[in-house]
PDB file of N, CA and C in Angstrom:
ATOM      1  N   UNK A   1      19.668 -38.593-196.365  1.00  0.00           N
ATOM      2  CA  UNK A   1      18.632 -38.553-195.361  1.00  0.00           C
ATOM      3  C   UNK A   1      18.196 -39.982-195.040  1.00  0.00           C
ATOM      4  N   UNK A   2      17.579 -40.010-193.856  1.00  0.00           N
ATOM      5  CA  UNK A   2      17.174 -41.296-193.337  1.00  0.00           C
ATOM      6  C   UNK A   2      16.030 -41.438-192.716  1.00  0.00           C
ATOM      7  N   UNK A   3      14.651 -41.710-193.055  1.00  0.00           N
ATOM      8  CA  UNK A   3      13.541 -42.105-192.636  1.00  0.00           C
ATOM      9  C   UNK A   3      13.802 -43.202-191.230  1.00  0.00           C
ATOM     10  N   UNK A   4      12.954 -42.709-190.485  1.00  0.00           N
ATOM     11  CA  UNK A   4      13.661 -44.119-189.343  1.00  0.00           C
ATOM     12  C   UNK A   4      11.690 -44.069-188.723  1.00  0.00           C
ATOM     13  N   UNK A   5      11.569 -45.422-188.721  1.00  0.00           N
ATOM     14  CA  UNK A   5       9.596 -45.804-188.542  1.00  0.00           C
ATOM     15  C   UNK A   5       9.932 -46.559-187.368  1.00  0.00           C
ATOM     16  N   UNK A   6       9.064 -45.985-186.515  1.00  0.00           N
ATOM     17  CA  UNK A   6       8.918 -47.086-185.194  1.00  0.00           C
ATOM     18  C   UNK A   6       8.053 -47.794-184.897  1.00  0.00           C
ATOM     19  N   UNK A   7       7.684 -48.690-184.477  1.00  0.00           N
ATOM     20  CA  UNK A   7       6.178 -49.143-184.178  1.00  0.00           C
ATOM     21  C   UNK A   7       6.192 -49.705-182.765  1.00  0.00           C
ATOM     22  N   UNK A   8       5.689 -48.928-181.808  1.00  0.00           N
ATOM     23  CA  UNK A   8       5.702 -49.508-180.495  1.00  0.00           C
ATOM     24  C   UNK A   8       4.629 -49.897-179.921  1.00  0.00           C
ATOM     25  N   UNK A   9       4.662 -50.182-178.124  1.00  0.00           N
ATOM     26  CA  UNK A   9       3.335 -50.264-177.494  1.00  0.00           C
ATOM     27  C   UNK A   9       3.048 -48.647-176.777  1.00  0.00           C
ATOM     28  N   UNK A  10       1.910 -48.360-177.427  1.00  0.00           N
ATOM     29  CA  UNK A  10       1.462 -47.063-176.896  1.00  0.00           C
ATOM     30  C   UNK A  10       2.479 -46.508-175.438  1.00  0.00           C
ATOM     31  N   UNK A  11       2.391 -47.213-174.884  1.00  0.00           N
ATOM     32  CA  UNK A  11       2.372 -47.034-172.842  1.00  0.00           C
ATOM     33  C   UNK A  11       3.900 -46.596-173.142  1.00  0.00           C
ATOM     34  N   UNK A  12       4.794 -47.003-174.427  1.00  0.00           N
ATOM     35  CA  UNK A  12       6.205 -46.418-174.095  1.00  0.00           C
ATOM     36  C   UNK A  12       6.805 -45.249-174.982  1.00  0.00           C
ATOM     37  N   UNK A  13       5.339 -44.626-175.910  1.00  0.00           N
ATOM     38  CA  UNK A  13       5.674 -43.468-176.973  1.00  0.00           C
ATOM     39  C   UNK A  13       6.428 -42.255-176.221  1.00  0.00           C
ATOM     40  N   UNK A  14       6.101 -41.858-174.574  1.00  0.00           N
ATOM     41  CA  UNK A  14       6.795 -40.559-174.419  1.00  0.00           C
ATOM     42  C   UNK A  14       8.105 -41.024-174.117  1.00  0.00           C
ATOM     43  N   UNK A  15       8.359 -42.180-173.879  1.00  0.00           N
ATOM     44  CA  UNK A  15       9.816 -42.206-173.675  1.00  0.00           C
ATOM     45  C   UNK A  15      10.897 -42.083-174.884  1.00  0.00           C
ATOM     46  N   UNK A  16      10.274 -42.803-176.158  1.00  0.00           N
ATOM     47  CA  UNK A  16      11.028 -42.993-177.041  1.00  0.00           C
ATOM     48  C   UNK A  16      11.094 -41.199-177.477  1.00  0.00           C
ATOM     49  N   UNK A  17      10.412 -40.727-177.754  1.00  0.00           N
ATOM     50  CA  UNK A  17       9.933 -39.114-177.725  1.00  0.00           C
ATOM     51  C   UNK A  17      11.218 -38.056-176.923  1.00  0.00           C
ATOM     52  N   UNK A  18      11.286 -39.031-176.001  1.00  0.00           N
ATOM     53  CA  UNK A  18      12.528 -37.770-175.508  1.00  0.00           C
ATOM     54  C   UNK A  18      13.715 -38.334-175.198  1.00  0.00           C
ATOM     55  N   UNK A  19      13.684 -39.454-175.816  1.00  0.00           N
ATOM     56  CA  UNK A  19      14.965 -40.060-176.601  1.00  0.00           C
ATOM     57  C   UNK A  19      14.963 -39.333-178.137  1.00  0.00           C
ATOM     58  N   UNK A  20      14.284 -38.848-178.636  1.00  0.00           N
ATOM     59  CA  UNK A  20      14.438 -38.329-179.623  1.00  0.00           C
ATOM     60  C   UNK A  20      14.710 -36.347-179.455  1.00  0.00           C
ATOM     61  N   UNK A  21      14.129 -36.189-178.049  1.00  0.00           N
ATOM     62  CA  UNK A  21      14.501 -35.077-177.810  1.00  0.00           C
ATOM     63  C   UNK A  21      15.805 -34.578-177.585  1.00  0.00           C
ATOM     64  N   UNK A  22      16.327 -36.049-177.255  1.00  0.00           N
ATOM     65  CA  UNK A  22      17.526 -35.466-176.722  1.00  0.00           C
ATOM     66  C   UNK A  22      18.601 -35.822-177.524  1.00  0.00           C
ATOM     67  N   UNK A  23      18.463 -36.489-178.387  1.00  0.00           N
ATOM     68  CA  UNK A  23      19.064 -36.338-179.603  1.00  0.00           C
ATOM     69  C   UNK A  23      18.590 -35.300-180.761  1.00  0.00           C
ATOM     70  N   UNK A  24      18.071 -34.575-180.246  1.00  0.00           N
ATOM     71  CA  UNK A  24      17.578 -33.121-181.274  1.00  0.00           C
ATOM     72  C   UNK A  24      16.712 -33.264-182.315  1.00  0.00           C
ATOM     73  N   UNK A  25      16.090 -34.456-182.463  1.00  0.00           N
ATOM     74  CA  UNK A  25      15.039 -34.762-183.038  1.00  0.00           C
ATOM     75  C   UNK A  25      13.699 -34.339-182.845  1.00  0.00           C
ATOM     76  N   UNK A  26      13.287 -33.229-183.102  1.00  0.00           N
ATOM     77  CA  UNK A  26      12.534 -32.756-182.820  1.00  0.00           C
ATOM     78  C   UNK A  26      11.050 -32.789-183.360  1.00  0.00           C
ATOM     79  N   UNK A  27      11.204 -32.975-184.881  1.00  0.00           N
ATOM     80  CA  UNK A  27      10.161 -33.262-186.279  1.00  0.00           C
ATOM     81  C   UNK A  27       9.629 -34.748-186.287  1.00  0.00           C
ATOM     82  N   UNK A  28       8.485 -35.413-186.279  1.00  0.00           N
ATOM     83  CA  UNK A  28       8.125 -36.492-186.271  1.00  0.00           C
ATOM     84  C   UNK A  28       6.393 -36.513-186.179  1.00  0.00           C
ATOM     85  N   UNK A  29       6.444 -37.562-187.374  1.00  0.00           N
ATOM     86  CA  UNK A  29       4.856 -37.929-187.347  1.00  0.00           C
ATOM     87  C   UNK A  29       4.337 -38.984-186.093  1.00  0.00           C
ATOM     88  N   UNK A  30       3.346 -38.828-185.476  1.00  0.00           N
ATOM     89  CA  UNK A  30       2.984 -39.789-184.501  1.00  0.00           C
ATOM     90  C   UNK A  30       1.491 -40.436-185.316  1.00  0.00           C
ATOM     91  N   UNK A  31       1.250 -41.480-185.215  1.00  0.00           N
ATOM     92  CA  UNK A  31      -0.154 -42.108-185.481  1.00  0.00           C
ATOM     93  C   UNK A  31      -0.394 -43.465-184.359  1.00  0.00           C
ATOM     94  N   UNK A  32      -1.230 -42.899-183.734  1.00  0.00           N
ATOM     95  CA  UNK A  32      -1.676 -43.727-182.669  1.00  0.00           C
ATOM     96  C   UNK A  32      -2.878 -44.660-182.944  1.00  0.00           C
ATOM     97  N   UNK A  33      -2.731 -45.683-182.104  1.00  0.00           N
ATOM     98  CA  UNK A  33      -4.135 -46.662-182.679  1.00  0.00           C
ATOM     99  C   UNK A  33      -3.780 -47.311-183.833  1.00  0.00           C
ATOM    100  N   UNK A  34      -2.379 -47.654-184.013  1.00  0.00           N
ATOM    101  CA  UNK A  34      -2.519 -48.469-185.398  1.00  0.00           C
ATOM    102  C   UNK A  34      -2.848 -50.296-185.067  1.00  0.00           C
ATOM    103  N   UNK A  35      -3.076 -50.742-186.130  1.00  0.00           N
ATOM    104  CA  UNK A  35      -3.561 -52.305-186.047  1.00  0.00           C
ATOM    105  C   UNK A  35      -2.840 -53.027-186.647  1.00  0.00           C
ATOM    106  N   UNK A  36      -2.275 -54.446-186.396  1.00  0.00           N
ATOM    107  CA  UNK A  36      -1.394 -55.105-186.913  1.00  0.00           C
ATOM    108  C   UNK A  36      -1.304 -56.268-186.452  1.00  0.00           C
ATOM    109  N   UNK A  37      -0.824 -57.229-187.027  1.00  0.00           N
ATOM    110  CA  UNK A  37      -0.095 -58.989-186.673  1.00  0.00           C
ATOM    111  C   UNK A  37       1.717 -59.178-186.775  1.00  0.00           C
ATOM    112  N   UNK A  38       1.910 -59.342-185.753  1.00  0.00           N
ATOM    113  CA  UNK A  38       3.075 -59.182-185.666  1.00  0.00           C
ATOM    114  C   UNK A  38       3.538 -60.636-184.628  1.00  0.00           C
ATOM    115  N   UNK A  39       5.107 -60.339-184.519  1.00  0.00           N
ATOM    116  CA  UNK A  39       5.782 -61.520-182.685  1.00  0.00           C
ATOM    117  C   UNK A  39       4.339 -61.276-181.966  1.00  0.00           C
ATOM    118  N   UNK A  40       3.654 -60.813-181.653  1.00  0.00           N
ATOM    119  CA  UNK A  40       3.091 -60.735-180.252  1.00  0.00           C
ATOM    120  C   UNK A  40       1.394 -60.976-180.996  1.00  0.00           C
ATOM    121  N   UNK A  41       1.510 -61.450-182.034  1.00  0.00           N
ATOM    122  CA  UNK A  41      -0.104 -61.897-181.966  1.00  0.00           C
ATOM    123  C   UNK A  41      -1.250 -60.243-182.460  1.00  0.00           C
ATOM    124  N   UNK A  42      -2.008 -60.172-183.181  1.00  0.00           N
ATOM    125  CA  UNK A  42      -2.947 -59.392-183.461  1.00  0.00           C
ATOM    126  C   UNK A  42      -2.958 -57.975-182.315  1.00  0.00           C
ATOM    127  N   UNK A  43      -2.760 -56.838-182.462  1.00  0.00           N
ATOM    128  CA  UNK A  43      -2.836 -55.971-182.166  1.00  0.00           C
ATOM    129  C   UNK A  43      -3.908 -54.712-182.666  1.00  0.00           C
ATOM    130  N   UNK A  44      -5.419 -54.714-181.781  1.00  0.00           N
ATOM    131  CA  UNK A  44      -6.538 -54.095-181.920  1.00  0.00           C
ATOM    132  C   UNK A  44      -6.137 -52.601-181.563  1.00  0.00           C
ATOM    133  N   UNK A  45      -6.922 -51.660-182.411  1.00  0.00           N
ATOM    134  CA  UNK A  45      -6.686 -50.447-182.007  1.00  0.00           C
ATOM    135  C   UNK A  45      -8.329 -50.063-181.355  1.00  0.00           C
ATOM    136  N   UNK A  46      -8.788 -50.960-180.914  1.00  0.00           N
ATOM    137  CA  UNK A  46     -10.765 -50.774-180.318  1.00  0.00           C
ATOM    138  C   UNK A  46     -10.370 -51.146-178.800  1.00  0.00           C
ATOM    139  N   UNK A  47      -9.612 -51.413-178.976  1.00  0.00           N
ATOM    140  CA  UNK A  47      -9.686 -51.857-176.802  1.00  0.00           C
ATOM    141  C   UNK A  47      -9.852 -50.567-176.262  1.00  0.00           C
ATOM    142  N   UNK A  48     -10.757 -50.580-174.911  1.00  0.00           N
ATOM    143  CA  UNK A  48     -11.156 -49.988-173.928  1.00  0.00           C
ATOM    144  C   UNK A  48      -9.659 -48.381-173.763  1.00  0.00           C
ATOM    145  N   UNK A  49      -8.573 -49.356-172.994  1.00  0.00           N
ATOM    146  CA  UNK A  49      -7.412 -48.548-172.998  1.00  0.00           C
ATOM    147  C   UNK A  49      -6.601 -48.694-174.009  1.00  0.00           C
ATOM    148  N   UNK A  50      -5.538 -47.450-173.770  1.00  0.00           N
ATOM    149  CA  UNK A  50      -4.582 -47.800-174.910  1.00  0.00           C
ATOM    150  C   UNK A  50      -3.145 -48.573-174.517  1.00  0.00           C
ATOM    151  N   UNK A  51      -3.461 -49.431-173.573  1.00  0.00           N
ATOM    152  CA  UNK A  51      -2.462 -50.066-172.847  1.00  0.00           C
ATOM    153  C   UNK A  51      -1.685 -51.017-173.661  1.00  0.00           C
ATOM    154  N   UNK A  52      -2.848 -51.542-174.436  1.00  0.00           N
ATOM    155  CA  UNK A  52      -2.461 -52.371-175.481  1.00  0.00           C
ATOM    156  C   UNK A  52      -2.286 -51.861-176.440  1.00  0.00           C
ATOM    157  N   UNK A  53      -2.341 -50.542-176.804  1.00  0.00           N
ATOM    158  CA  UNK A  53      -2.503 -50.921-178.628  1.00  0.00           C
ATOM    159  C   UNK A  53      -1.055 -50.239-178.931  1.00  0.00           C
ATOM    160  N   UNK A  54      -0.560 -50.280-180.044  1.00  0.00           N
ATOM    161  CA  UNK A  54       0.626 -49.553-180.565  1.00  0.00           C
ATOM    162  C   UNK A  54       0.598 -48.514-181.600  1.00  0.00           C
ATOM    163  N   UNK A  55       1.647 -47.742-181.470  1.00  0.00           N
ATOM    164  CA  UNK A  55       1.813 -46.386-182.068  1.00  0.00           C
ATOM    165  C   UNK A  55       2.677 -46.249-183.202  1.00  0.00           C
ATOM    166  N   UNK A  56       2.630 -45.622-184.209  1.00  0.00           N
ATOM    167  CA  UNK A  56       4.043 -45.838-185.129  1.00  0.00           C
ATOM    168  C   UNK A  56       4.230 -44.187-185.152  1.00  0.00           C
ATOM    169  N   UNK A  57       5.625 -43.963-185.116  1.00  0.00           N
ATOM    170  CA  UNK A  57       6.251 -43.033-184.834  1.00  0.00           C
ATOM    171  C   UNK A  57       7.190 -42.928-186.483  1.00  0.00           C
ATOM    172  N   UNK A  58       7.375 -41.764-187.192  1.00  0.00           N
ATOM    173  CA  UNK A  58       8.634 -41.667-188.182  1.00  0.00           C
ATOM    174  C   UNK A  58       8.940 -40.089-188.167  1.00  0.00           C
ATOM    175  N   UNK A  59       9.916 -40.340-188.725  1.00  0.00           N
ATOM    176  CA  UNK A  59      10.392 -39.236-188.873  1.00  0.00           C
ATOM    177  C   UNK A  59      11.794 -39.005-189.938  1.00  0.00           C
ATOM    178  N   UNK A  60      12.337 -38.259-190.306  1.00  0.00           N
ATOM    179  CA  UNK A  60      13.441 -38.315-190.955  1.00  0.00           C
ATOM    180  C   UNK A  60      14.650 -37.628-190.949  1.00  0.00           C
ATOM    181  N   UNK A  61      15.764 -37.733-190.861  1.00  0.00           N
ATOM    182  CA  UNK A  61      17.225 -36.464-190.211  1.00  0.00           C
ATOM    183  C   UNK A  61      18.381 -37.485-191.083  1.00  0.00           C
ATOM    184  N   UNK A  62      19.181 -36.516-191.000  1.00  0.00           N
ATOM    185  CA  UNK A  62      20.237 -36.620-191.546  1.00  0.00           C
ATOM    186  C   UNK A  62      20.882 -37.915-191.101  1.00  0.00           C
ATOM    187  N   UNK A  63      21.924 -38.576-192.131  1.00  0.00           N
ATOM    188  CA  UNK A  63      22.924 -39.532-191.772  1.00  0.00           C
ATOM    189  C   UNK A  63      23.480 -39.721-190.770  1.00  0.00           C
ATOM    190  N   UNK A  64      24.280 -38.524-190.403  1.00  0.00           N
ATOM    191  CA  UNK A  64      25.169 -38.208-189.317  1.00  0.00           C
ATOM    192  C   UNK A  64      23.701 -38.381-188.486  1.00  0.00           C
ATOM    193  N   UNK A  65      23.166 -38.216-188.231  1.00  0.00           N
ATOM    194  CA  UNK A  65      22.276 -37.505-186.781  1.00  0.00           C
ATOM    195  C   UNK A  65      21.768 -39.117-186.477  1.00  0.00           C
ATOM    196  N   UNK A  66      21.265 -39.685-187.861  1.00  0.00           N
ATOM    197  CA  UNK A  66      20.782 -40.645-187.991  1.00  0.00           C
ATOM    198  C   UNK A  66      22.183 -41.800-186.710  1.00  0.00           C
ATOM    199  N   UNK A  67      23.319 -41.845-187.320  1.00  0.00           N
ATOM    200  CA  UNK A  67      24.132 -42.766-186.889  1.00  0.00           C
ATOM    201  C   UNK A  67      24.423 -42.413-185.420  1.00  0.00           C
ATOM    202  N   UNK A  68      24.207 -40.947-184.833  1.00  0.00           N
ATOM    203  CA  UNK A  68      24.341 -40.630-183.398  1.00  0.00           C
ATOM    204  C   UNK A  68      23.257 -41.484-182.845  1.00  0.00           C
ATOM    205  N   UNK A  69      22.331 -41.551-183.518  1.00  0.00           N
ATOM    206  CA  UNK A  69      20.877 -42.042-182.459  1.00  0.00           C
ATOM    207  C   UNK A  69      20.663 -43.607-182.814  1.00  0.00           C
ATOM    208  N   UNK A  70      21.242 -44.257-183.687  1.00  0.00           N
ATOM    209  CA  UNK A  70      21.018 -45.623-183.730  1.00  0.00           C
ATOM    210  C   UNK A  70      21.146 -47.007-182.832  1.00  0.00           C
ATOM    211  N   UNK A  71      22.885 -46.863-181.990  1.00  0.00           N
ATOM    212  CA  UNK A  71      22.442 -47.302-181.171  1.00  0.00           C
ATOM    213  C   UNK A  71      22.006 -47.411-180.035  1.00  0.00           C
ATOM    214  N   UNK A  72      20.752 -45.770-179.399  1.00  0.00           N
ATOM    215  CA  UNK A  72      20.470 -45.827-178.192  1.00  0.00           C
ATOM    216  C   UNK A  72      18.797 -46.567-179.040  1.00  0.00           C
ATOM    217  N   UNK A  73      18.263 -46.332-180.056  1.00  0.00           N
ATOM    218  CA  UNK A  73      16.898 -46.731-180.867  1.00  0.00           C
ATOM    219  C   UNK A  73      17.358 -48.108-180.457  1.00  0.00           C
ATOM    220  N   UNK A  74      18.462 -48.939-180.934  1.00  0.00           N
ATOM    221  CA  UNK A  74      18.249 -50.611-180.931  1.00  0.00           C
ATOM    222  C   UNK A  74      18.213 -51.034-179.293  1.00  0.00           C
ATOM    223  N   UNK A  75      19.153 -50.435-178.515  1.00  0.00           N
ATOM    224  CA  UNK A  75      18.954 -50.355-177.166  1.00  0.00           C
ATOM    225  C   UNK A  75      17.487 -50.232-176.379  1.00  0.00           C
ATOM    226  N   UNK A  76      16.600 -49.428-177.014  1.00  0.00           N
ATOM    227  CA  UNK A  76      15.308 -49.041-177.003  1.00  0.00           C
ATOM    228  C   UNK A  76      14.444 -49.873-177.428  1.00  0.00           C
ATOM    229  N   UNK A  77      14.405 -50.499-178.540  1.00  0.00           N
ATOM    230  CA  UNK A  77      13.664 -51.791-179.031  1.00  0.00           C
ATOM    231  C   UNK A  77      13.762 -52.999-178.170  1.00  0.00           C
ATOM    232  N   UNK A  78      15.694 -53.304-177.904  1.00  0.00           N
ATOM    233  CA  UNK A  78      15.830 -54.508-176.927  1.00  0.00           C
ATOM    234  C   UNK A  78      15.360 -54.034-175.900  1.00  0.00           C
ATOM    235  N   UNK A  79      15.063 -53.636-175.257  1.00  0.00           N
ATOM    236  CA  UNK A  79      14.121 -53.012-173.719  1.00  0.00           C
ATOM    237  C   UNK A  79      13.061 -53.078-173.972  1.00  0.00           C
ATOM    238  N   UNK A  80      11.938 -52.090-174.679  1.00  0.00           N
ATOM    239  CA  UNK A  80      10.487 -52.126-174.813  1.00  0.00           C
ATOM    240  C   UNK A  80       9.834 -52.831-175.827  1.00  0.00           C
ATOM    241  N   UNK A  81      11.032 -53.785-176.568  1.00  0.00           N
ATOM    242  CA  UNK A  81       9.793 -54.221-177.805  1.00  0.00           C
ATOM    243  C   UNK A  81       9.847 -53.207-178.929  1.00  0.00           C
ATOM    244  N   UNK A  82       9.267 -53.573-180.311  1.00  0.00           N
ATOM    245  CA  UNK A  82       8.851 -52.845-181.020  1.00  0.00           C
ATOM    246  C   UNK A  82       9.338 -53.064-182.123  1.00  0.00           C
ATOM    247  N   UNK A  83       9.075 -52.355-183.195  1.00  0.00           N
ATOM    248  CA  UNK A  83      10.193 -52.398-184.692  1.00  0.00           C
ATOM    249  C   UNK A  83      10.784 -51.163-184.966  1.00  0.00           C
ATOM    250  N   UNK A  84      11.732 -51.037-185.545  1.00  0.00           N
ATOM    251  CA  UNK A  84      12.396 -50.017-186.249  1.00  0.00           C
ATOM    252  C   UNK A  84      13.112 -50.115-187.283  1.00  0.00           C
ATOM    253  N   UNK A  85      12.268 -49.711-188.362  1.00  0.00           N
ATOM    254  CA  UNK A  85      12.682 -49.912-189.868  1.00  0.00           C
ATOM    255  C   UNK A  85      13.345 -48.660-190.320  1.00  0.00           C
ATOM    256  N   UNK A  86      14.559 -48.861-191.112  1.00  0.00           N
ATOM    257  CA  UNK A  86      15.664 -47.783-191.464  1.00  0.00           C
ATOM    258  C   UNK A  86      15.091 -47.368-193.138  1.00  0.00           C
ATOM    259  N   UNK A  87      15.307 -46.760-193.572  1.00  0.00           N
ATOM    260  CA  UNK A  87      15.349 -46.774-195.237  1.00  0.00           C
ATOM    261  C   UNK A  87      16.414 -45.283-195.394  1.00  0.00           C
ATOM    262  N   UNK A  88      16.590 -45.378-196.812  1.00  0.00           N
ATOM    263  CA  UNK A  88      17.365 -44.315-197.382  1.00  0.00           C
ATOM    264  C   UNK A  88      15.901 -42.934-197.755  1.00  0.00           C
ATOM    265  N   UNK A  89      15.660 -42.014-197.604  1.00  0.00           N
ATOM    266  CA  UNK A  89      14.530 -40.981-197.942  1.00  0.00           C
ATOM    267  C   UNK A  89      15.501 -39.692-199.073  1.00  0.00           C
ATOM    268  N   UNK A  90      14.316 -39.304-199.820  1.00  0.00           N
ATOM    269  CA  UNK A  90      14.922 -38.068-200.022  1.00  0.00           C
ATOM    270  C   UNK A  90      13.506 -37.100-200.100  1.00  0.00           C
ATOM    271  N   UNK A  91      13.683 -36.047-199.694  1.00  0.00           N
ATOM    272  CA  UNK A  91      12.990 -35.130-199.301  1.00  0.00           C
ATOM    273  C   UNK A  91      12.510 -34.060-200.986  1.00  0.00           C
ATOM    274  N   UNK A  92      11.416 -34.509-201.137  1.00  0.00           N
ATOM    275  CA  UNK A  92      11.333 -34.135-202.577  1.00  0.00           C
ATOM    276  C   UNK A  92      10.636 -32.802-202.468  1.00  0.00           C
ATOM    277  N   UNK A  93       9.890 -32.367-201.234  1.00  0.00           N
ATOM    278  CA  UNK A  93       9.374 -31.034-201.196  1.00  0.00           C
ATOM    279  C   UNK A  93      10.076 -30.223-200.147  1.00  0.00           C
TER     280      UNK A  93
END
């Protein structure tokens, strides 16, 4: 299994979302409003809109499923920005 964490800018979560739809990814935690220092300087989750702030997205699927969707995710990062951290998971419950 493969945990795959995203961390984007809010304004591009439904896209990545049905990039994940359409790779059959269907299961995924969303947490919006997260806060961080990153390339782009301090990121507030208190601003007015959520134009600015970023979202982290995870979720976890199989190897295989994992390696179908990897490189449209890096394709996705080089376009909108963002991180995407891989790890090995195992599903203990």
């Amino acid at each position: 299994m493969k945990k795959i964490e995203i961390i984007i800018e809010s304004t591009y979560t439904n896209r990545l979302l049905e990039l994940f739809k359409k790779n059959s990814i269907t299961a995924y935690t969303l947490i919006k409003d997260i806060e961080g220092c990153g390339g782009h300087g301090l990121k507030s989750s208190d601003d007015i809109t959520d134009v600015f702030s970023n979202n982290y997205i995870f979720t976890v699927c199989t190897q295989d499923k994992f390696f179908t969707i990897k490189d449209e995710i890096k394709s996705f990062i080089k376009k909108y920005g963002g991180k995407c951290i891989v790890s090995n998971a195992e599903i203990f419950i």
